[in-house]
N, C-alpha and C. Protein backbone atom coordinates (compact mmCIF):
# COMPACT_ATOMS: atom_id res chain seq x y z
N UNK A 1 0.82 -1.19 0.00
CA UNK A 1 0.00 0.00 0.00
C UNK A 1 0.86 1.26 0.00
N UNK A 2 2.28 1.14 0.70
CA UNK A 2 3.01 2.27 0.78
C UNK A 2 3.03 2.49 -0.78
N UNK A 3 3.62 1.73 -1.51
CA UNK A 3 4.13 2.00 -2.57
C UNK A 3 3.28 2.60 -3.32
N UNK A 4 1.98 1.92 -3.76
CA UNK A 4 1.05 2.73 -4.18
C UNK A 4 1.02 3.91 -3.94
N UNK A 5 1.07 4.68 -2.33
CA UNK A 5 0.66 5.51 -2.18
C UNK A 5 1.80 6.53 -2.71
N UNK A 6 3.14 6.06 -2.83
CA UNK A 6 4.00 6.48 -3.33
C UNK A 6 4.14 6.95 -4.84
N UNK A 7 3.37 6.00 -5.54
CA UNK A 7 3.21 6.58 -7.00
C UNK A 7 2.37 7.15 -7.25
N UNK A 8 1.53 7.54 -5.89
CA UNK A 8 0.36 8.51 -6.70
C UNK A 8 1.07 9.58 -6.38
N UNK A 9 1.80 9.47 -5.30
CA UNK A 9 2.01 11.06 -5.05
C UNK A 9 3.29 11.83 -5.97
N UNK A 10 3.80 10.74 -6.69
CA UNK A 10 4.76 10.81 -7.76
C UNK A 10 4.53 11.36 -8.58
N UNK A 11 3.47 10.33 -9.05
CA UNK A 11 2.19 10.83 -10.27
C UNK A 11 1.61 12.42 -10.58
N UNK A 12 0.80 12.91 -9.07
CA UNK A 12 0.40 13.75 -8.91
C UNK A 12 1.46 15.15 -9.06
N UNK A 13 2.26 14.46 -8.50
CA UNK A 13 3.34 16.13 -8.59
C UNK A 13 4.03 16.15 -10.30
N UNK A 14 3.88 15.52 -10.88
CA UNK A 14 4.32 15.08 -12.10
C UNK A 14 3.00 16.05 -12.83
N UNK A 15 2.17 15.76 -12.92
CA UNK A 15 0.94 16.21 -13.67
C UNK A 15 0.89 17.72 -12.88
N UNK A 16 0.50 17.82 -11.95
CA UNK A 16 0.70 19.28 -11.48
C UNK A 16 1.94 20.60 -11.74
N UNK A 17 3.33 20.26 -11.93
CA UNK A 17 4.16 20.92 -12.77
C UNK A 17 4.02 20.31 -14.13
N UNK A 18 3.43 21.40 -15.18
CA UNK A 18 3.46 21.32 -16.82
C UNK A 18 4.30 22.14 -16.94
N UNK A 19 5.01 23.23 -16.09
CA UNK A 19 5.72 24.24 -16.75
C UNK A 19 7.32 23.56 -17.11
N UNK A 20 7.77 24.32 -18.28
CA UNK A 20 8.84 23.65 -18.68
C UNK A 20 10.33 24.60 -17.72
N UNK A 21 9.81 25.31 -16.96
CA UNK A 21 10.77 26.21 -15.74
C UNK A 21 10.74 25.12 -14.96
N UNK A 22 12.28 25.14 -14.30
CA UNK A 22 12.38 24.39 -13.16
C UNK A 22 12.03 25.32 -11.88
N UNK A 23 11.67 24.28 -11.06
CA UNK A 23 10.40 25.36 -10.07
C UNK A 23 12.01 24.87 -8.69
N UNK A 24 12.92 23.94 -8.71
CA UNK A 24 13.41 23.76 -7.45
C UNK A 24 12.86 21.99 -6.71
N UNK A 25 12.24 21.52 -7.27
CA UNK A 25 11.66 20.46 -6.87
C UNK A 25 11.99 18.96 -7.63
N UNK A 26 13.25 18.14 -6.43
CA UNK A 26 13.57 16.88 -7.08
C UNK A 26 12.90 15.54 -6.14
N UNK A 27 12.74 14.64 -6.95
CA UNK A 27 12.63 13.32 -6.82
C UNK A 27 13.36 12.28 -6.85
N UNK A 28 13.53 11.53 -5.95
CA UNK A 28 14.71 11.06 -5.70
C UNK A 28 14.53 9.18 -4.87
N UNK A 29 15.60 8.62 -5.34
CA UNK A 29 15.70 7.02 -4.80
C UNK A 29 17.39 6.84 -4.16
N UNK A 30 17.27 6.58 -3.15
CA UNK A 30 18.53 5.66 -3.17
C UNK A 30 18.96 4.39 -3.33
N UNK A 31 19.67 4.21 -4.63
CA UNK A 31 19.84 2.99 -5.04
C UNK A 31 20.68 1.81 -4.01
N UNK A 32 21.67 2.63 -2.98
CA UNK A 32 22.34 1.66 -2.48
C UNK A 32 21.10 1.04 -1.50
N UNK A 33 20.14 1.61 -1.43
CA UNK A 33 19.04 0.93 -0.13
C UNK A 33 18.56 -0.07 -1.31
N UNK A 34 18.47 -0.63 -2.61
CA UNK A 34 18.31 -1.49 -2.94
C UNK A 34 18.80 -3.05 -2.86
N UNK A 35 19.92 -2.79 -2.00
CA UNK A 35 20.57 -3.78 -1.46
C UNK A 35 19.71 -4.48 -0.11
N UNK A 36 19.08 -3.13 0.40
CA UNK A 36 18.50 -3.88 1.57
C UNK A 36 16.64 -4.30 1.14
N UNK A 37 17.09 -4.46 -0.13
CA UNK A 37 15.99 -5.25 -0.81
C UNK A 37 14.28 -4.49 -0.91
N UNK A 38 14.20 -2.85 -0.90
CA UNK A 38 13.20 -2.15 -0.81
C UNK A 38 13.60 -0.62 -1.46
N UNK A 39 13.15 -0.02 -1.92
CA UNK A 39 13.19 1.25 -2.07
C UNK A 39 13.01 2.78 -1.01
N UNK A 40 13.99 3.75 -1.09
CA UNK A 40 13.63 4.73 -0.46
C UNK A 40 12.92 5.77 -1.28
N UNK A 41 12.86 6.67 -0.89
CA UNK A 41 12.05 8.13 -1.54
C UNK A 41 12.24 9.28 -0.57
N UNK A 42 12.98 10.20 -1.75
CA UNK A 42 13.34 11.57 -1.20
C UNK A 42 12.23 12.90 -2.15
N UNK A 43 12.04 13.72 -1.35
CA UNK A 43 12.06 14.79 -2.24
C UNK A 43 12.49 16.09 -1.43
N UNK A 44 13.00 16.64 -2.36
CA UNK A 44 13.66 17.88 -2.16
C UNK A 44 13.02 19.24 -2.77
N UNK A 45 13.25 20.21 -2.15
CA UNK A 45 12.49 21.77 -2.34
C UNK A 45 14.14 22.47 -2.03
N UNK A 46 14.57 22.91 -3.74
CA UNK A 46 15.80 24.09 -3.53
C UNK A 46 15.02 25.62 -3.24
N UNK A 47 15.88 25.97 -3.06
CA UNK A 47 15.46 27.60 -2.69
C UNK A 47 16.76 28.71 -3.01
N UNK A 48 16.16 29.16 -4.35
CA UNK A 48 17.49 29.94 -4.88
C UNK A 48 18.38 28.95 -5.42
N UNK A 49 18.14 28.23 -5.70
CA UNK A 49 19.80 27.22 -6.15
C UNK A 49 20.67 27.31 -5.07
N UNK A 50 20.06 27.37 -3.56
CA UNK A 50 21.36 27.37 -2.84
C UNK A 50 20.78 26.87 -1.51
N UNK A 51 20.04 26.67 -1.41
CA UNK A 51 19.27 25.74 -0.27
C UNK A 51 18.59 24.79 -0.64
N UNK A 52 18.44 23.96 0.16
CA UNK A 52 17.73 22.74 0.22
C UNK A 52 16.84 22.43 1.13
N UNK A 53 15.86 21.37 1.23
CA UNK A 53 14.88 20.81 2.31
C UNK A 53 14.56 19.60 1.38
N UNK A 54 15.40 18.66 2.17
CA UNK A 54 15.20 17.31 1.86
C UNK A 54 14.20 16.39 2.66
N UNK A 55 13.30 15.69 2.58
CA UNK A 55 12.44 14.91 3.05
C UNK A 55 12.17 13.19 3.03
N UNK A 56 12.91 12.19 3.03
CA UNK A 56 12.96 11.06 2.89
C UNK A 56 12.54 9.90 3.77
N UNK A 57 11.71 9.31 2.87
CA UNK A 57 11.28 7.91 3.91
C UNK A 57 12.94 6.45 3.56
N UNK A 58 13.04 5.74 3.84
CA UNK A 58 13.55 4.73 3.95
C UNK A 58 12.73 3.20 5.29
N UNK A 59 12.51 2.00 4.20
CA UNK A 59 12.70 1.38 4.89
C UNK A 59 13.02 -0.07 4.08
N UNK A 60 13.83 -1.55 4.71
CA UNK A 60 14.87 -1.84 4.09
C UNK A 60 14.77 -3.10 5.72
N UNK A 61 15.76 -4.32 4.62
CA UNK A 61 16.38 -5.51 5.43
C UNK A 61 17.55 -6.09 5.16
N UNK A 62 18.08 -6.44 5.84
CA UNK A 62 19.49 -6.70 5.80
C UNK A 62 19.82 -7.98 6.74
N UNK A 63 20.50 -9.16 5.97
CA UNK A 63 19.91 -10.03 6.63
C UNK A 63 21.56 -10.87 6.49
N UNK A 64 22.98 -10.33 6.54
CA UNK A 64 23.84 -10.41 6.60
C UNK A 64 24.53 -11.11 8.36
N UNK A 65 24.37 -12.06 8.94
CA UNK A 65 24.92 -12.47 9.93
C UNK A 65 23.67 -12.03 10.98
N UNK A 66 22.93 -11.38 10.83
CA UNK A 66 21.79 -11.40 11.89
C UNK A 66 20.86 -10.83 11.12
N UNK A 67 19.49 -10.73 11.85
CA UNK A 67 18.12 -10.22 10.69
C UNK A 67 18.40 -8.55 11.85
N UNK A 68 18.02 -7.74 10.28
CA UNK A 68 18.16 -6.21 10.59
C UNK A 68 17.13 -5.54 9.83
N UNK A 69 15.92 -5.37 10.41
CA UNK A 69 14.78 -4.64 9.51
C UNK A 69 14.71 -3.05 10.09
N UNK A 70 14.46 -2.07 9.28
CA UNK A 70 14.35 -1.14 9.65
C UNK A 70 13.37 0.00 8.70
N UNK A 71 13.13 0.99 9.84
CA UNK A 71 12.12 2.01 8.30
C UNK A 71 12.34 3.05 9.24
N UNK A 72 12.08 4.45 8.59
CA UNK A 72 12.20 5.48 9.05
C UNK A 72 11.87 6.79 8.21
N UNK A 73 11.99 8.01 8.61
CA UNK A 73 12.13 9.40 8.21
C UNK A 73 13.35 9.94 8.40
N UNK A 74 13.52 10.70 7.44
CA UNK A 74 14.69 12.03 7.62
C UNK A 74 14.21 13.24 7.55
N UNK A 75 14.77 14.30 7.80
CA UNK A 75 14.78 15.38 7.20
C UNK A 75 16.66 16.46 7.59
N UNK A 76 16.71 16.73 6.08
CA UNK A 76 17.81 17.24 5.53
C UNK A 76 17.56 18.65 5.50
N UNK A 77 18.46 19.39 5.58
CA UNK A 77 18.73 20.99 5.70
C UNK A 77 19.60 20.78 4.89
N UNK A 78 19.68 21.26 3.94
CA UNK A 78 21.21 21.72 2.66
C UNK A 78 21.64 22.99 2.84
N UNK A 79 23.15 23.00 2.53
CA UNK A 79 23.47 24.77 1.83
C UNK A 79 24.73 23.77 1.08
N UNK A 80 24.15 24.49 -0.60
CA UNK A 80 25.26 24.35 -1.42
C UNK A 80 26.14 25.43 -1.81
N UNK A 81 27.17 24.89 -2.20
CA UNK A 81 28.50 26.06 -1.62
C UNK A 81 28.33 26.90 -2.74
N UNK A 82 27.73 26.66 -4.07
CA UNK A 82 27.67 27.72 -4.76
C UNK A 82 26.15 27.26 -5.77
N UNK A 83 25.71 27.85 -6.47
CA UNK A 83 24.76 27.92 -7.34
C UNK A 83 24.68 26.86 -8.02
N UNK A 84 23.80 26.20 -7.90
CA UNK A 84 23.06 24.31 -8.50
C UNK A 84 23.27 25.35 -10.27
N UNK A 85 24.21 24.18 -10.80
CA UNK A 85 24.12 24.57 -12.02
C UNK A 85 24.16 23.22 -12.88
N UNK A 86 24.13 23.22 -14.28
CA UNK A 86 23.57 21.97 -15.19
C UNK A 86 25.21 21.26 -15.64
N UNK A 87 25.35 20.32 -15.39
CA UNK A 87 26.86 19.66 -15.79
C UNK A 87 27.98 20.05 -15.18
N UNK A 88 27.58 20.28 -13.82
CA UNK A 88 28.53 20.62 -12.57
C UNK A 88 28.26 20.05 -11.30
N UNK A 89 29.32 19.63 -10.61
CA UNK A 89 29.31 19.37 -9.42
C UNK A 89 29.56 20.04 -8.63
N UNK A 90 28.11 20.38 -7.84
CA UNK A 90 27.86 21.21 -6.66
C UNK A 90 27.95 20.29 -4.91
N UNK A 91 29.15 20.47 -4.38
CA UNK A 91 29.24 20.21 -3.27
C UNK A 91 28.27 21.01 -2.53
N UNK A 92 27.76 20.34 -1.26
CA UNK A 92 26.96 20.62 -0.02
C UNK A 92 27.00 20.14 1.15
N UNK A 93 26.44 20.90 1.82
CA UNK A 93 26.49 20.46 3.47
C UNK A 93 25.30 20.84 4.29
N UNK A 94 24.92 20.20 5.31
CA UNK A 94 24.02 21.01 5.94
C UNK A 94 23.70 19.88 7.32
N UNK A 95 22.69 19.70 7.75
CA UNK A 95 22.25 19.20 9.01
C UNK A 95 21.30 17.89 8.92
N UNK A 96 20.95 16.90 9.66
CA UNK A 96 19.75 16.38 9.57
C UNK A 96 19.54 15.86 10.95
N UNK A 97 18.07 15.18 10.49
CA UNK A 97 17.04 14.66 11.65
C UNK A 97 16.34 14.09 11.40
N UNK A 98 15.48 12.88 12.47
CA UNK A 98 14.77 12.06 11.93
C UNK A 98 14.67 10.72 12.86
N UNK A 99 13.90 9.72 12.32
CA UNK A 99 13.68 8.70 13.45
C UNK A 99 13.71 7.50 12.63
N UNK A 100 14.05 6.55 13.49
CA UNK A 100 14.13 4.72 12.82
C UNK A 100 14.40 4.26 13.67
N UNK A 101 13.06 3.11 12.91
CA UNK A 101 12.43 2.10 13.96
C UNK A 101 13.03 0.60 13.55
N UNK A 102 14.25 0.07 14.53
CA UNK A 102 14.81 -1.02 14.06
C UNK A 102 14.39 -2.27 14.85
N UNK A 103 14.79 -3.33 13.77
CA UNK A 103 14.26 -4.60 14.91
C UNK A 103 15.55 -5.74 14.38
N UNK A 104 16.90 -6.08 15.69
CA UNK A 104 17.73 -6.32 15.35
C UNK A 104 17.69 -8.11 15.95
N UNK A 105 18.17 -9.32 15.08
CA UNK A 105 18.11 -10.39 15.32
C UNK A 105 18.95 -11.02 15.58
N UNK A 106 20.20 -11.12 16.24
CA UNK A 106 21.69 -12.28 15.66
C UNK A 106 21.40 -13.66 15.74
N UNK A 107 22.01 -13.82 14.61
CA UNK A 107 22.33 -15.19 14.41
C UNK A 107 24.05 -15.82 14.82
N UNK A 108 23.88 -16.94 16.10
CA UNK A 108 24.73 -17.39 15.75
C UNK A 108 26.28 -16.52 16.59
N UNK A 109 25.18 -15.27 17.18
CA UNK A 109 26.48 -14.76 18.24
C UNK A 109 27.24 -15.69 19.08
N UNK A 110 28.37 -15.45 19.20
CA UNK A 110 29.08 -16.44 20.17
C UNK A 110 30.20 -15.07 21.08
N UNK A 111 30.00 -15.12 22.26
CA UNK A 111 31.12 -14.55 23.42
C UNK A 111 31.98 -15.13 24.01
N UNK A 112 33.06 -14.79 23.95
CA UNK A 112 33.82 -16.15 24.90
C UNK A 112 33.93 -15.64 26.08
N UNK A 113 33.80 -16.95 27.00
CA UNK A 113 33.70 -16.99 28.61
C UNK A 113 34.51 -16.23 29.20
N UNK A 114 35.63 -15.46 28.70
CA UNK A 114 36.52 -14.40 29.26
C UNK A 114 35.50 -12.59 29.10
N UNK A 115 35.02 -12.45 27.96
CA UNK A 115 34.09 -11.72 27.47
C UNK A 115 35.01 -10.53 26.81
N UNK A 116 36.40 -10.76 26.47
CA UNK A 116 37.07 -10.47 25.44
C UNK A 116 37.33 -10.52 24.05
N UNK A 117 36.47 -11.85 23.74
CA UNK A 117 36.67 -11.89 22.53
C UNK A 117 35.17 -12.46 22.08
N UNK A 118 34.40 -11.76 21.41
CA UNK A 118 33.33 -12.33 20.42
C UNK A 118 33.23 -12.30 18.96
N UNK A 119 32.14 -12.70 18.61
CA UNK A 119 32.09 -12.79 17.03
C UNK A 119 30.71 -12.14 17.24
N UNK A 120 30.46 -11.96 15.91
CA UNK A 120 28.92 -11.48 16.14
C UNK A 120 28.08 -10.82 17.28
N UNK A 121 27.50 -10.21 17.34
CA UNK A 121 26.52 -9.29 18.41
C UNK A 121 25.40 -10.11 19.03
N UNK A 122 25.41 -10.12 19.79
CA UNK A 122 24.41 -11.07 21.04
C UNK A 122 22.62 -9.97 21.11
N UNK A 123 22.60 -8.68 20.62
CA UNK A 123 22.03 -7.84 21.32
C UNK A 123 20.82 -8.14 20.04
N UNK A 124 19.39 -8.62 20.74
CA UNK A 124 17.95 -8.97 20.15
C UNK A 124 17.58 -7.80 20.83
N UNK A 125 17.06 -6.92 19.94
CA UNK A 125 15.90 -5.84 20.59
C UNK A 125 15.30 -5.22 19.32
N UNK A 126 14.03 -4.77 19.57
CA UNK A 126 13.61 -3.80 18.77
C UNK A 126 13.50 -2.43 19.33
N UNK A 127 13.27 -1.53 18.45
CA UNK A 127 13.39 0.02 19.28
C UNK A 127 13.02 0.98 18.18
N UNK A 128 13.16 1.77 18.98
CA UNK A 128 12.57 3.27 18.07
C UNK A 128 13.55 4.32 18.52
N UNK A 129 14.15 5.06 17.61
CA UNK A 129 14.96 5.83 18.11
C UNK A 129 14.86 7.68 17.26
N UNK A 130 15.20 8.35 17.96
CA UNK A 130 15.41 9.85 16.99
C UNK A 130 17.28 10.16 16.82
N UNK A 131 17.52 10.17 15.66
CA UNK A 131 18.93 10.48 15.63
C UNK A 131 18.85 12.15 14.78
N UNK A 132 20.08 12.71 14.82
CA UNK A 132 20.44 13.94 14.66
C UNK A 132 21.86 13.50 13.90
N UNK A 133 22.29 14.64 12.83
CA UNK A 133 23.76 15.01 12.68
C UNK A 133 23.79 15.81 11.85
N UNK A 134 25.25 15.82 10.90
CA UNK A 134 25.65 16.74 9.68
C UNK A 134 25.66 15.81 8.75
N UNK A 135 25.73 16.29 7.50
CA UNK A 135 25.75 15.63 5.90
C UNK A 135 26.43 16.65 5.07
N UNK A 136 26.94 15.99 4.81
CA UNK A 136 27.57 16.17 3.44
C UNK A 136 27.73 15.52 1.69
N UNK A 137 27.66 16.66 0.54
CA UNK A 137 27.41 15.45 -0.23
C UNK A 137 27.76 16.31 -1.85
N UNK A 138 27.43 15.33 -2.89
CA UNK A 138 27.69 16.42 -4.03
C UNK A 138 26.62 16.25 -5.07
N UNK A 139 26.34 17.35 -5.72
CA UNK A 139 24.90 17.23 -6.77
C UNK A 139 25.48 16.70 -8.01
N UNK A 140 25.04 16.24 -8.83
CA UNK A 140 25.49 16.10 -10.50
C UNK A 140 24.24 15.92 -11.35
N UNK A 141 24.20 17.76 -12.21
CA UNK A 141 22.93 17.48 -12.95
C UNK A 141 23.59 16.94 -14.53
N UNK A 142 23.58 15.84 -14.54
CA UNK A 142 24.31 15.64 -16.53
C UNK A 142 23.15 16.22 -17.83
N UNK A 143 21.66 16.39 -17.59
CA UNK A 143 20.87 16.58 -18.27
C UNK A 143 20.22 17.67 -17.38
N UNK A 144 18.91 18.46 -18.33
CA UNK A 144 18.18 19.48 -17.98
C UNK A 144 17.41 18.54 -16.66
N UNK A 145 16.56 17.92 -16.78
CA UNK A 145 15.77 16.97 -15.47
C UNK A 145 16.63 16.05 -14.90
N UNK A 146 17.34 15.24 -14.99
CA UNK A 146 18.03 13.97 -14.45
C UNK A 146 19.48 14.74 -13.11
N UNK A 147 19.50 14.18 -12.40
CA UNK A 147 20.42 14.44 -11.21
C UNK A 147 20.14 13.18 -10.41
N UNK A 148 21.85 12.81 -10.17
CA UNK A 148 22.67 12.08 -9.48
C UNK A 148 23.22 13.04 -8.37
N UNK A 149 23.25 12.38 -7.11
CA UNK A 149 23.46 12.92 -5.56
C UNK A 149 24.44 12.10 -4.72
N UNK A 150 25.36 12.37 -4.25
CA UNK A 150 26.14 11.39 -3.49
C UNK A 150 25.99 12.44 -1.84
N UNK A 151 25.52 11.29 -1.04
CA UNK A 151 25.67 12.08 0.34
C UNK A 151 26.12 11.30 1.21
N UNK A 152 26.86 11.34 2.26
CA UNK A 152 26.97 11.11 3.49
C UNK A 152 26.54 11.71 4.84
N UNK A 153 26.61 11.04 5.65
CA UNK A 153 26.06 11.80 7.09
C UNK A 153 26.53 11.03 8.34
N UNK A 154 26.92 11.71 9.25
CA UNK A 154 26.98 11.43 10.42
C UNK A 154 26.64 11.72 11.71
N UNK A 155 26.20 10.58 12.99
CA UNK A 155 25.53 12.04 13.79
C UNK A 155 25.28 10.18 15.05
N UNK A 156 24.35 11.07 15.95
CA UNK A 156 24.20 9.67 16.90
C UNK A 156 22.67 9.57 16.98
N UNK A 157 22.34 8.77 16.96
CA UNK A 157 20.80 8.06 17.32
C UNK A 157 20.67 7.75 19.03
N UNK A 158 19.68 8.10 19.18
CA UNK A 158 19.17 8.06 20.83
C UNK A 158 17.95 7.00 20.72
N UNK A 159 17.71 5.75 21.36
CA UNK A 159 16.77 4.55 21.68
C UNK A 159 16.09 5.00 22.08
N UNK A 160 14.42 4.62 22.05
CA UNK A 160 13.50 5.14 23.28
C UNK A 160 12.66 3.81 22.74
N UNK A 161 11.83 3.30 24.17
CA UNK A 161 10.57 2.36 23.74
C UNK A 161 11.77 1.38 22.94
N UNK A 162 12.50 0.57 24.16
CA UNK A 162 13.61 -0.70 23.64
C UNK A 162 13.06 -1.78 23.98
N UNK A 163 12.70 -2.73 23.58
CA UNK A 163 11.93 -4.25 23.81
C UNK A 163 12.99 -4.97 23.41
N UNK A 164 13.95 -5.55 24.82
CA UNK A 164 14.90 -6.76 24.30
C UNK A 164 14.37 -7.85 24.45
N UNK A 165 14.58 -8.68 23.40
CA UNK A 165 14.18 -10.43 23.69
C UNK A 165 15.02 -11.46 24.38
N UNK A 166 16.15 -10.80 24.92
CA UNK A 166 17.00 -11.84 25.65
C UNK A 166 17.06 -10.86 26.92
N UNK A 167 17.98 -11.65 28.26
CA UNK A 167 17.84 -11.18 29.24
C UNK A 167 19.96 -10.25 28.94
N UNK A 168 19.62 -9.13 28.60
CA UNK A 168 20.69 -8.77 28.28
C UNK A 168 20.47 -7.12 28.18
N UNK A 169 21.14 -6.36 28.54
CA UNK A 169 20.74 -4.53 28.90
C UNK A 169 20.41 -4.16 27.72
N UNK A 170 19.82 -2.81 27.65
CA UNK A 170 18.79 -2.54 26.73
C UNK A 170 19.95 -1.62 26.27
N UNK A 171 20.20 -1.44 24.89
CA UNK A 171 21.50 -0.03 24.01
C UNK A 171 20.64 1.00 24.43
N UNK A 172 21.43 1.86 24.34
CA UNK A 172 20.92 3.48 24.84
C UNK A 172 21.34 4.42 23.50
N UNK A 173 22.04 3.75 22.72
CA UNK A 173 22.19 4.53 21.48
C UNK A 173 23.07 4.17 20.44
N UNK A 174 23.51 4.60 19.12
CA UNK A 174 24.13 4.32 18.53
C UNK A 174 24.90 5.37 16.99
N UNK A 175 25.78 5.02 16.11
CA UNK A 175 26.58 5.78 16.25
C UNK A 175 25.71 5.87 14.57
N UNK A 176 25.50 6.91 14.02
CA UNK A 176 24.44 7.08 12.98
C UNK A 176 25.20 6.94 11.51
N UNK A 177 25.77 6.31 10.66
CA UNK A 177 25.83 6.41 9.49
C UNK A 177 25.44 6.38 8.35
N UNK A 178 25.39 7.19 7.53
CA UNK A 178 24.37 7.00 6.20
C UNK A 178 25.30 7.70 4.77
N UNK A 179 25.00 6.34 4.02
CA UNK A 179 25.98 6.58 2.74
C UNK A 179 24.37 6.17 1.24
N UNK A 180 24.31 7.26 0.90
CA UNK A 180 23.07 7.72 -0.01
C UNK A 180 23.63 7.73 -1.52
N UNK A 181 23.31 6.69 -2.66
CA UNK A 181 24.24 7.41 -4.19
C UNK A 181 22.78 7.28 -4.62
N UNK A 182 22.22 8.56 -4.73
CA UNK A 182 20.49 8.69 -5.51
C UNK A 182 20.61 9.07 -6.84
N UNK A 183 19.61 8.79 -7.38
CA UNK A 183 19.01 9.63 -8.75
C UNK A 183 18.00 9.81 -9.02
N UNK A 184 17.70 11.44 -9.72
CA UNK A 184 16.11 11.76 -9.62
C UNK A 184 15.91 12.73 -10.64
N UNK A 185 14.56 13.26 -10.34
CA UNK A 185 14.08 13.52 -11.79
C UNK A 185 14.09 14.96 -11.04
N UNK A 186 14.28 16.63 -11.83
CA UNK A 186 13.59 17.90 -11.89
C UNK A 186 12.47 18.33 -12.08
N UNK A 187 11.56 18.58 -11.08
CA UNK A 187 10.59 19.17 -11.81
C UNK A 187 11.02 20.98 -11.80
């Protein structure tokens, strides 16, 4: 149903700009979240060619040595260092915020009886958390509509409402990374 609701609202903003002026308004996927086997969705509102307000859902599984499901919101603050222009790379920076709701599984953790040396993560919980940080990243428009985005971000996530399934302390937080290579359309 998400998705649906996702292409209408795709749809809709699509049919609502006919003008052939770019108004500041992109659409956007991150392809590396295709790895975690689901699609994200951004959209963005420039302001002046030199601000941004990014808005993105993500949610995604990852099922690499323990089950890792997760979904969430962002929101991005941009300032690009100079004027969004067509067949240039415009570096940026700015702030973000936002929440994700994870539900983490290991498989197969093992600790050794000294509690120096483990493999894998022992820690079953689900949770909800709000994280904060900075981003950084670079624009690339190659065509009049089409743009490619590379961003990073860093920052810390704070737990709240932690439900562990083993008898083992509940995380209080964690260390936030996000590596984004999108592409999207101009309206």
């Amino acid at each position: 149903m998400k998705y649906i609701l996702t292409l209408i609202l795709i749809l809709s903003v699509a049919t609502l700009v006919r003008s052939q002026e770019y108004l500041g308004i992109a659409v956007k996927t991150n392809l590396l979240n295709l790895v975690a086997q689901r699609p994200s969705f951004s959209i963005e509102k420039t302001f002046k060619q030199r601000y941004g307000l990014e808005f993105s859902y993500s949610t995604g599984e990852l099922n690499i040595g323990r089950d890792y499901e997760y979904s969430g919101f962002l929101l991005r603050g941009k300032k690009y260092v100079y004027e969004i222009k067509q067949r240039e790379i415009t570096p940026f920076f700015g702030v973000y915020a936002g929440n994700l709701n994870k539900t983490i599984v290991s498989k197969n953790a093992y600790v050794h009886p000294t509690g120096f040396l483990s493999f894998g993560n022992n820690r079953n919980f689900k949770a909800n958390s709000f994280r904060s940080g900075v981003n950084l990243g670079f624009v690339y428009i190659p065509a009049k509509r089409f743009l490619l985005e590379t961003t990073t971000g860093l920052g810390y996530g704070k737990y709240f409402n932690v439900e562990t399934f083993q008898a083992t302390n509940a995380p209080k937080g964690y260390l936030d990374f996000q590596l984004w290579l999108s592409v999207g359309y101009r309206f």
